[in-house]
C-alpha atoms as a PDB file:
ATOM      1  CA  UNK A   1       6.645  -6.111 -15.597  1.00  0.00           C
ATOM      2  CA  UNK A   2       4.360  -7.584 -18.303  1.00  0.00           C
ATOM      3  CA  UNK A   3       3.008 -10.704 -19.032  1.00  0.00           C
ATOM      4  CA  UNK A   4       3.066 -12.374 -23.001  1.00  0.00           C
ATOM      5  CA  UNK A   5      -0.502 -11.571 -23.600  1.00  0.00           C
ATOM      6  CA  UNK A   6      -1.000  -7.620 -21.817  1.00  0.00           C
ATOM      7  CA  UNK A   7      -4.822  -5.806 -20.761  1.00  0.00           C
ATOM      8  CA  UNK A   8      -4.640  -2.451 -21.368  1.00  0.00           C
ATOM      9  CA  UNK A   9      -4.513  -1.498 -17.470  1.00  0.00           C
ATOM     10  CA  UNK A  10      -1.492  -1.375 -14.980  1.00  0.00           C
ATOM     11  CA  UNK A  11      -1.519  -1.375 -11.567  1.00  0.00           C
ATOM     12  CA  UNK A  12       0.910   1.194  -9.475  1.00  0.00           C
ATOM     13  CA  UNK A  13       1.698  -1.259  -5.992  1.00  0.00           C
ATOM     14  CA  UNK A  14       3.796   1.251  -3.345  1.00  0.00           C
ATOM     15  CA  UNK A  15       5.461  -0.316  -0.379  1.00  0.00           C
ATOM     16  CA  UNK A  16       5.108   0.333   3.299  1.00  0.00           C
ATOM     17  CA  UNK A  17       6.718   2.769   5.197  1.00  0.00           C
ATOM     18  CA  UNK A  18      10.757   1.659   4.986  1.00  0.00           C
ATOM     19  CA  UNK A  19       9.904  -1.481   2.774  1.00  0.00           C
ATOM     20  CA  UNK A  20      11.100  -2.371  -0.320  1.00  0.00           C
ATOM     21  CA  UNK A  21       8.804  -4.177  -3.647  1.00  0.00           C
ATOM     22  CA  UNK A  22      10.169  -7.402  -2.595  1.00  0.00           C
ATOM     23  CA  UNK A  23       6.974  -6.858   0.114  1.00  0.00           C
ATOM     24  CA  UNK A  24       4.869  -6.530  -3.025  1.00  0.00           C
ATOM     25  CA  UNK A  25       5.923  -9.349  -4.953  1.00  0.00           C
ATOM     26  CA  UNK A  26       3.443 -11.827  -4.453  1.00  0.00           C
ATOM     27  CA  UNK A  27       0.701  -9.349  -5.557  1.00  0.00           C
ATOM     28  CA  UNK A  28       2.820  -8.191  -8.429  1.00  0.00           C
ATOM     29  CA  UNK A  29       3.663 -11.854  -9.751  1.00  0.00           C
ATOM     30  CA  UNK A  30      -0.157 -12.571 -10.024  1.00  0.00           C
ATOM     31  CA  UNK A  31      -1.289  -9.793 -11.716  1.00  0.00           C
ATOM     32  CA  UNK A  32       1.500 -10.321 -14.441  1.00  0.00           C
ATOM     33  CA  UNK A  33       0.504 -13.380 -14.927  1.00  0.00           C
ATOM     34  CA  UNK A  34      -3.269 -12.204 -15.188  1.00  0.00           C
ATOM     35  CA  UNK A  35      -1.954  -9.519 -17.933  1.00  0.00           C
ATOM     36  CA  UNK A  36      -1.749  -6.844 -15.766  1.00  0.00           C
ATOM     37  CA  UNK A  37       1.573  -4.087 -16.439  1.00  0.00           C
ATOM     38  CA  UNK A  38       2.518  -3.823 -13.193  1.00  0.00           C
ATOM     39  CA  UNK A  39       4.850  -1.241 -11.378  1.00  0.00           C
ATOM     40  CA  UNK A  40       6.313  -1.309  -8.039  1.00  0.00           C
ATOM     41  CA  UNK A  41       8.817   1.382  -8.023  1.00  0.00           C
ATOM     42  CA  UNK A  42      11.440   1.801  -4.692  1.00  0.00           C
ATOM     43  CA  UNK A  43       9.966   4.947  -3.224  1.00  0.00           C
ATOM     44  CA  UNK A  44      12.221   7.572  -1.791  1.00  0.00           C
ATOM     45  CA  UNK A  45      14.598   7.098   0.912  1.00  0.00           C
ATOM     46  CA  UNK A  46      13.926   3.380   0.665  1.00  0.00           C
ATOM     47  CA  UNK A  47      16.341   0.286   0.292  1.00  0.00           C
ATOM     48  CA  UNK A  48      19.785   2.135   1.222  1.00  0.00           C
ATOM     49  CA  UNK A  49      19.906   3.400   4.936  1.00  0.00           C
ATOM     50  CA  UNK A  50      17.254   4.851   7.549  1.00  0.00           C
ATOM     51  CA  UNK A  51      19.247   8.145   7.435  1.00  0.00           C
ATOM     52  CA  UNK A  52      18.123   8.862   4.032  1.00  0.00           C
ATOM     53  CA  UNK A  53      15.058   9.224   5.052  1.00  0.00           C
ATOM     54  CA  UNK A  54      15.572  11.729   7.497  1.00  0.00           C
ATOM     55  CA  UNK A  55      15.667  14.667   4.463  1.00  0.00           C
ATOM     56  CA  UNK A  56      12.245  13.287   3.208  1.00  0.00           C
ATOM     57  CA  UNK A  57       8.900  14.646   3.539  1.00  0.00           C
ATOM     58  CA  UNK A  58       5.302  12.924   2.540  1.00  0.00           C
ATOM     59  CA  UNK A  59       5.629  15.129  -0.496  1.00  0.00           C
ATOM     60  CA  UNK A  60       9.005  13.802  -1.747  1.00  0.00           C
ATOM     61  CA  UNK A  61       6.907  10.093  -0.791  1.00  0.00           C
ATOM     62  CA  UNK A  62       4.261  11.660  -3.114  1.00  0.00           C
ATOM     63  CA  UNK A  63       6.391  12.802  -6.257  1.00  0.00           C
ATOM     64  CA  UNK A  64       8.036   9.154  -6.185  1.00  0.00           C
ATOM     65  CA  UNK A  65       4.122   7.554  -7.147  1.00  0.00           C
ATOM     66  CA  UNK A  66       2.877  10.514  -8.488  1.00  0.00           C
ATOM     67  CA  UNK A  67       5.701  10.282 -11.606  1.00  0.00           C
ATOM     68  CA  UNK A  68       5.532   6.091 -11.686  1.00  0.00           C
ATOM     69  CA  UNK A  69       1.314   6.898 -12.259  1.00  0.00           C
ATOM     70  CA  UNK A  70       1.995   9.303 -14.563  1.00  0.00           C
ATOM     71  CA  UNK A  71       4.307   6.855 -16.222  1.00  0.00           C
ATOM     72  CA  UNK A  72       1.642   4.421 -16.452  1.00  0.00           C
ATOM     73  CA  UNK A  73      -0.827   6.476 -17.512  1.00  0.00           C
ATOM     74  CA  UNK A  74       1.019   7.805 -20.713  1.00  0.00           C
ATOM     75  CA  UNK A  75       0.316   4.251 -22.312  1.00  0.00           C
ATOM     76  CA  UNK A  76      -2.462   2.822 -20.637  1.00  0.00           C
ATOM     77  CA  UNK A  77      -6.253   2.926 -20.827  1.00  0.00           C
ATOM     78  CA  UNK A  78      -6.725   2.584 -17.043  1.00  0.00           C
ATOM     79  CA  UNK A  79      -4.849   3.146 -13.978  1.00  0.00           C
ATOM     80  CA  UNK A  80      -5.136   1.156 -10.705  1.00  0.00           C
ATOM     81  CA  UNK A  81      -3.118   1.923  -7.429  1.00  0.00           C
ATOM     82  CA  UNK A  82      -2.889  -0.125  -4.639  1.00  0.00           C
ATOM     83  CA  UNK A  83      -0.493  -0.037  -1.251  1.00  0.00           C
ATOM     84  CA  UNK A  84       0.762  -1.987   1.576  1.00  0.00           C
ATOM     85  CA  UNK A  85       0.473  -0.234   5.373  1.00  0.00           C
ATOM     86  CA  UNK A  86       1.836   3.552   4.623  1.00  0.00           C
ATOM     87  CA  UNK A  87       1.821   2.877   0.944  1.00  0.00           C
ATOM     88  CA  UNK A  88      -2.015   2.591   1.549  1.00  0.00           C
ATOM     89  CA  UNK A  89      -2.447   5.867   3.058  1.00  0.00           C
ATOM     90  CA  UNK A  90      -0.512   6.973  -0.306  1.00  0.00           C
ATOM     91  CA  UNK A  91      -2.453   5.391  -2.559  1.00  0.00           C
ATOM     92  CA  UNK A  92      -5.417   7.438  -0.821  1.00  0.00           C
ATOM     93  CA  UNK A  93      -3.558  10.744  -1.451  1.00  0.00           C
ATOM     94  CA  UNK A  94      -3.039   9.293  -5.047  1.00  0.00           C
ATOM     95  CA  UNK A  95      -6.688   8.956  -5.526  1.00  0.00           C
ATOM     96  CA  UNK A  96      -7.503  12.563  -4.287  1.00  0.00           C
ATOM     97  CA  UNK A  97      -4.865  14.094  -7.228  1.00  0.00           C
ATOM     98  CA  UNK A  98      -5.552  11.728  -9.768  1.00  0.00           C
ATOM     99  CA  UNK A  99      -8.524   9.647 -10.871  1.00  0.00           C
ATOM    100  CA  UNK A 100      -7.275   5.446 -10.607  1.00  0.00           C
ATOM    101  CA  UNK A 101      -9.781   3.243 -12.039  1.00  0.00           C
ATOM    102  CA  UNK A 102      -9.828   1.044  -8.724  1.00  0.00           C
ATOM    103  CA  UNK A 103      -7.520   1.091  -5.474  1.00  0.00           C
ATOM    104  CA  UNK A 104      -6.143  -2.205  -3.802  1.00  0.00           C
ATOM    105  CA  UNK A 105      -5.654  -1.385  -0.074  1.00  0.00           C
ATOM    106  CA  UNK A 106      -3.864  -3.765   2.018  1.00  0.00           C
ATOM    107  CA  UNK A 107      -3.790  -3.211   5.777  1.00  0.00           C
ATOM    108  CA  UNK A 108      -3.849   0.612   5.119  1.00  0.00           C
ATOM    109  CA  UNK A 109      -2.522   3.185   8.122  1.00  0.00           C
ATOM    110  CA  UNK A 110      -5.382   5.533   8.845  1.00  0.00           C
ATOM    111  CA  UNK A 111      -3.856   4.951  12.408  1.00  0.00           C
ATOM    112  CA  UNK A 112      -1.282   3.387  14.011  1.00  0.00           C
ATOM    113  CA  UNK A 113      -1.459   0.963  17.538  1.00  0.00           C
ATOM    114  CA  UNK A 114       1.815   2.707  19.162  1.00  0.00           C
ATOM    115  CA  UNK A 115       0.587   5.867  20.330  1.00  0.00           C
ATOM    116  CA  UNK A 116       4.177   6.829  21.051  1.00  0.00           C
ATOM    117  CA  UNK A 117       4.465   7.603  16.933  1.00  0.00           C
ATOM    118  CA  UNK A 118       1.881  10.637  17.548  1.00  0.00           C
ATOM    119  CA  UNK A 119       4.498  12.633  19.504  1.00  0.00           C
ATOM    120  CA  UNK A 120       7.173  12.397  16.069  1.00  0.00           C
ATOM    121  CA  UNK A 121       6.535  15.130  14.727  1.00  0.00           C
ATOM    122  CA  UNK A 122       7.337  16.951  18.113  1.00  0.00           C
ATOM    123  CA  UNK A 123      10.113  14.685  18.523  1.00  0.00           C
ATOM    124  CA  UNK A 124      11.961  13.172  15.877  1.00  0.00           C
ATOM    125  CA  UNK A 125      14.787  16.040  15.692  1.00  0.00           C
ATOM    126  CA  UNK A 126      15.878  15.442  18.983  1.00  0.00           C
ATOM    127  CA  UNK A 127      15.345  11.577  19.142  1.00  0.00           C
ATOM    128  CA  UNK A 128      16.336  10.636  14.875  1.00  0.00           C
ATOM    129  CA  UNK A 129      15.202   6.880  15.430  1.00  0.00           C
ATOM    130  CA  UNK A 130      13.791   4.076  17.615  1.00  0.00           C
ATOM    131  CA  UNK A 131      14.050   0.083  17.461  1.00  0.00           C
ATOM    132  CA  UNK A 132      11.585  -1.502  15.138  1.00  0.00           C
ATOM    133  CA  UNK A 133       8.686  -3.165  16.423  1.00  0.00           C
ATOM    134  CA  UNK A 134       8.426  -6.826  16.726  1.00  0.00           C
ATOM    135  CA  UNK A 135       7.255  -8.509  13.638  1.00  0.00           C
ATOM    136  CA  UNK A 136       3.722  -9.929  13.616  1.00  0.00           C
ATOM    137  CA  UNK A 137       4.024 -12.421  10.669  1.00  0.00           C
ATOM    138  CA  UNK A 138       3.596 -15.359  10.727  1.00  0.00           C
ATOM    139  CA  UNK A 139       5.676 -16.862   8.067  1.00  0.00           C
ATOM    140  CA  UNK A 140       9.095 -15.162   9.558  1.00  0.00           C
ATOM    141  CA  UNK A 141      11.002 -15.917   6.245  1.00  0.00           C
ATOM    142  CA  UNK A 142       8.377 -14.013   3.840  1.00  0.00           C
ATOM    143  CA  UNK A 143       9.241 -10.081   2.862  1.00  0.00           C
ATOM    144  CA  UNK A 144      12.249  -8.394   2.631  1.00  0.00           C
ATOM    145  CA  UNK A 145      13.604  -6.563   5.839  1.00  0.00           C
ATOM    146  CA  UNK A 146      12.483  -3.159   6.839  1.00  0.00           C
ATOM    147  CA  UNK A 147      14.693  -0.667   8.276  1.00  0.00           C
ATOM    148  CA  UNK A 148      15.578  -1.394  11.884  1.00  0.00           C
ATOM    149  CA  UNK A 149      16.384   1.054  13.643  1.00  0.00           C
ATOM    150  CA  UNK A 150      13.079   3.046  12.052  1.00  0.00           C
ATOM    151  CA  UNK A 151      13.851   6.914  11.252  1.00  0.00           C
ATOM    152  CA  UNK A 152      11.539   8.550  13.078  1.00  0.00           C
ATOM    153  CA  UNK A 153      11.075  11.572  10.758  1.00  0.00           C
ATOM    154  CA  UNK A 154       9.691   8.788   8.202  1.00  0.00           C
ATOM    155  CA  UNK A 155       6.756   8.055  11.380  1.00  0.00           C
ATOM    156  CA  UNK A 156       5.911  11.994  11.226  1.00  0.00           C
ATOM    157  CA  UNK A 157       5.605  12.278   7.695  1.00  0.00           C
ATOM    158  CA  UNK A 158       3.246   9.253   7.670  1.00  0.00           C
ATOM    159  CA  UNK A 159       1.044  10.587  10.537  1.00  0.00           C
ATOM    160  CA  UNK A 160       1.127  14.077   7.798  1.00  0.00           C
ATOM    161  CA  UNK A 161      -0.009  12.186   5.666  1.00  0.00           C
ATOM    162  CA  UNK A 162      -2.587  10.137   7.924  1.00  0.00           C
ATOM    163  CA  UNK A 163      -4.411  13.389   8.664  1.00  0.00           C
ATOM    164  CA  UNK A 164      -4.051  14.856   4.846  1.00  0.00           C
ATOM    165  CA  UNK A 165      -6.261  12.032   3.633  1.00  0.00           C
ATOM    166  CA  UNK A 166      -8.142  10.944   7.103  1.00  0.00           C
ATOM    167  CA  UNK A 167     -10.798  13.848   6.705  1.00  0.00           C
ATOM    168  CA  UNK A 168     -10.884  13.580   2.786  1.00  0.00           C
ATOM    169  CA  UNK A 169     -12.041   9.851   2.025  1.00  0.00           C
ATOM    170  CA  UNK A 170     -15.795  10.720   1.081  1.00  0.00           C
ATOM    171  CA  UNK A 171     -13.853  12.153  -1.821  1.00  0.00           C
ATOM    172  CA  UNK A 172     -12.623   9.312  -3.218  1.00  0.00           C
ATOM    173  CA  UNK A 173     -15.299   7.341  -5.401  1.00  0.00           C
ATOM    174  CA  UNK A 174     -13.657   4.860  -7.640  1.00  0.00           C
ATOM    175  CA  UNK A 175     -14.289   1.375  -6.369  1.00  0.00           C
ATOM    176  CA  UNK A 176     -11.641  -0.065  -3.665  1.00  0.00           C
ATOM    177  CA  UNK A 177     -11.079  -3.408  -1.776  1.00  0.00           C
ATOM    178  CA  UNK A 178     -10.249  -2.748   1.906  1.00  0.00           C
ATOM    179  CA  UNK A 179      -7.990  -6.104   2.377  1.00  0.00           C
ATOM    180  CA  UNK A 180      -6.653  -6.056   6.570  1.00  0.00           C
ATOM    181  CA  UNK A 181      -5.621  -9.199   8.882  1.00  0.00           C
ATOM    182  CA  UNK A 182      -8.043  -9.268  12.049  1.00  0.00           C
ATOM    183  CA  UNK A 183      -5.048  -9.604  14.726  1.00  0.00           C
ATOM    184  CA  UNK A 184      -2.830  -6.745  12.939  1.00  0.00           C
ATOM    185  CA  UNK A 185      -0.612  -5.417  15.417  1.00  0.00           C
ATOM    186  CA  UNK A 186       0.609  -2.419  13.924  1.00  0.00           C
ATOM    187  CA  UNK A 187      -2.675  -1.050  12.022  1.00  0.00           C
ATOM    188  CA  UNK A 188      -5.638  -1.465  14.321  1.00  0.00           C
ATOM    189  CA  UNK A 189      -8.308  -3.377  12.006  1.00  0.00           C
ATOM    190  CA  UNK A 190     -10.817  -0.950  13.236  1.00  0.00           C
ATOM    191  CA  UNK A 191      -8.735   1.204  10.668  1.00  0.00           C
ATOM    192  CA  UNK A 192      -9.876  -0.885   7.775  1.00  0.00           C
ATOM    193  CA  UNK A 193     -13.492  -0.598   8.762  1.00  0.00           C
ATOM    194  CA  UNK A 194     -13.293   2.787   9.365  1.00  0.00           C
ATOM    195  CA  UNK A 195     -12.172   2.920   5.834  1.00  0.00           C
ATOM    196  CA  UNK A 196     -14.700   1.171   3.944  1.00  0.00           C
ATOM    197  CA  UNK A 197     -17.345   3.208   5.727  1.00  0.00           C
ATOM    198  CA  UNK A 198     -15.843   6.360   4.820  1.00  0.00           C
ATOM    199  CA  UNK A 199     -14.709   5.804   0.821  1.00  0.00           C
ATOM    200  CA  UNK A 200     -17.308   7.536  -1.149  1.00  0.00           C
ATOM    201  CA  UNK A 201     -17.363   4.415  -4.039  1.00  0.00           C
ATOM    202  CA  UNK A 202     -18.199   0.891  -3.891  1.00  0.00           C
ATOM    203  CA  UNK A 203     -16.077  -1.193  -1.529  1.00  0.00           C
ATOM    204  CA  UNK A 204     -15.223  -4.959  -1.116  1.00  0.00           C
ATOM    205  CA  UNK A 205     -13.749  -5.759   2.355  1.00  0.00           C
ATOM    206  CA  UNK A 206     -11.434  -8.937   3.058  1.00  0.00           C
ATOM    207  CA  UNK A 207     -10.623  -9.680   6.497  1.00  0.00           C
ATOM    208  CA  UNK A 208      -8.076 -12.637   6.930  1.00  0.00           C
ATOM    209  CA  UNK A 209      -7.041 -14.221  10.246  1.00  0.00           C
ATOM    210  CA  UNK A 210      -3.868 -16.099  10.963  1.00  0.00           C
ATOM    211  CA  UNK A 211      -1.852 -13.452   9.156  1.00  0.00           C
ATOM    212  CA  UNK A 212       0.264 -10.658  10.193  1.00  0.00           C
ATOM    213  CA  UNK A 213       0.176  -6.996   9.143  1.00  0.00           C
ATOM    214  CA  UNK A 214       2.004  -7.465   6.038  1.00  0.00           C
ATOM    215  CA  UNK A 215      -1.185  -9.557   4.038  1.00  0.00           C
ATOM    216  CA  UNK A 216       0.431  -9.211   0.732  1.00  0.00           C
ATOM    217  CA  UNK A 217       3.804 -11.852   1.797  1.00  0.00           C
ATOM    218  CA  UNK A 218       2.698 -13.220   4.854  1.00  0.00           C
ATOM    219  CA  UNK A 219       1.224 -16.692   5.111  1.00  0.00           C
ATOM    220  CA  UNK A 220      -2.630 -15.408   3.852  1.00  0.00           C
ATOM    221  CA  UNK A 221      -0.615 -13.632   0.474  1.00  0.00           C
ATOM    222  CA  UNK A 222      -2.263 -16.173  -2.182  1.00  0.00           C
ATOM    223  CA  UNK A 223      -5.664 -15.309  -0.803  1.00  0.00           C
ATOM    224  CA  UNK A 224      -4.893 -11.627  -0.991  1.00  0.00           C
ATOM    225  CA  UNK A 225      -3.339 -12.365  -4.249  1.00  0.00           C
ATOM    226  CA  UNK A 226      -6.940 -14.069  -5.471  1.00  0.00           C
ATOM    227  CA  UNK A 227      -8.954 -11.489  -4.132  1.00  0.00           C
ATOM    228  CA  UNK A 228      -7.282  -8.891  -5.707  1.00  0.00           C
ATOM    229  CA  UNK A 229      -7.553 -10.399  -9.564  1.00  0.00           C
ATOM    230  CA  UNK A 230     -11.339 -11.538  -8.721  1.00  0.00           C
ATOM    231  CA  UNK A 231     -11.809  -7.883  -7.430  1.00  0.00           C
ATOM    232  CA  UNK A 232      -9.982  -6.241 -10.624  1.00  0.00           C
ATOM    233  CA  UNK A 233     -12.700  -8.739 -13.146  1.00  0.00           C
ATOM    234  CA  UNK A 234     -15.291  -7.491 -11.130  1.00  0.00           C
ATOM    235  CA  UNK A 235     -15.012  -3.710 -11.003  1.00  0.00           C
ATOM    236  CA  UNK A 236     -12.967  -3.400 -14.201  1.00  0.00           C
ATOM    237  CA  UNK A 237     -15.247  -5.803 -16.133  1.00  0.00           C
ATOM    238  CA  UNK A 238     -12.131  -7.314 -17.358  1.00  0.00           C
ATOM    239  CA  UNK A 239     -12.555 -10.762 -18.742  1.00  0.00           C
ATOM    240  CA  UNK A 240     -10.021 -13.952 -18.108  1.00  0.00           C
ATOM    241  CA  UNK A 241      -7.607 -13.957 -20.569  1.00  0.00           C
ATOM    242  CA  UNK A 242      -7.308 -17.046 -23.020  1.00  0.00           C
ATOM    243  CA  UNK A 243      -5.220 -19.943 -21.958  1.00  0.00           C
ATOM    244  CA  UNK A 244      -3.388 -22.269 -24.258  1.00  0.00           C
END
């Protein structure tokens, strides 16, 4: 997507863990308008059945971004990635292969509040899936619908992937805002302050209340939205673009 009057930087959004872009939308729409090229590709697996994602490892997860950056990259000055829930934990793994110019994390999994999904990778060829959690937003009608029942080999790829990056974030130095909602029922929001105090680069935190885990299209989502573009001038030293 690109607005009439295009910077010379895209941003790479990724989804959560059996999302679709639709949960990426709002943050997609304003940074279009803003002049922002924006991709939000359908990641692997994603937006058919949960049994496709039962042949899928983190690295098939990985070579869906990894070729949409690459993409981007090919006619753009700079690069910036950002994720919702497990598609923040892969925009961390992006960041330790390739060098974004910022990262946009929105209620990132560095760890997850059912400790039942730490026995999936022991489990998940004998038990293939398990009844989605109830929903924390609070606008019920916002998002797109995950997949319900959840595959359960897509839970032990993410908790793969968890410990990949968990260990690594000193590593990653460009600058990042750490965006999480306070009452987050799926992503502890001790994650998200374990995460700005581990990036190696500069970090902005946003901490919203009266939201639900997914920030970018629950009720909070223009906030997120804002904080996102005043985040991008900021670190990007990008000025506003001309208005009619």
């Amino acid at each position: 997507m690109r607005s009439a009057e295009r910077r010379d930087v895209a941003v790479l959004l990724l989804h959560g863990l059996t999302g679709t872009p639709l949960d990426m939308r709002p943050i997609a729409d304003a940074l279009v308008a803003d002049g922002y090229t924006v991709s939000a590709p359908l990641l692997p697996g994603r937006g058919t059945r949960p049994a496709d994602m039962e042949t899928l490892s983190w690295e098939d997860w990985m070579s869906g971004a990894l070729s949409a950056y690459d993409d981007l990259q090919a006619g753009h000055r700079e690069i910036v990635v950002g994720g919702l829930s497990a598609g923040g934990t892969m925009a961390l793994d992006l960041a330790l292969r390739r060098r974004p110019a910022a990262l946009l994390l929105y209620g990132t999994a560095l760890a997850l509040a059912n400790r039942f999904a730490y026995l999936t990778p022991y489990v998940w060829r004998l038990v293939r899936s398990w009844r989605s959690p109830a929903s924390d937003m609070v606008d019920l009608n916002a998002g797109a619908a995950c997949y319900d029942p959840v595959p359960l080999r897509a839970v032990a790829e993410l908790i793969a992937g968890i410990s990949r990056v968990r260990g690594r974030l000193g590593e990653i130095t460009c600058p990042a805002l750490v965006a999480h909602a306070t009452c987050d029922r799926l992503v502890p929001v001790a994650c998200a302050r374990d995460l700005a105090a581990s990036l190696g680069g500069p970090v902005r935190s946003l901490y919203l209340e009266r939201t639900g885990h997914a920030i970018t299209v629950d009720v909070r989502r223009s906030d997120v939205a804002a904080a996102s573009l005043t985040f991008l001038g900021d670190v990007l030293e990008a000025p506003a673009l001309r208005t009619a």
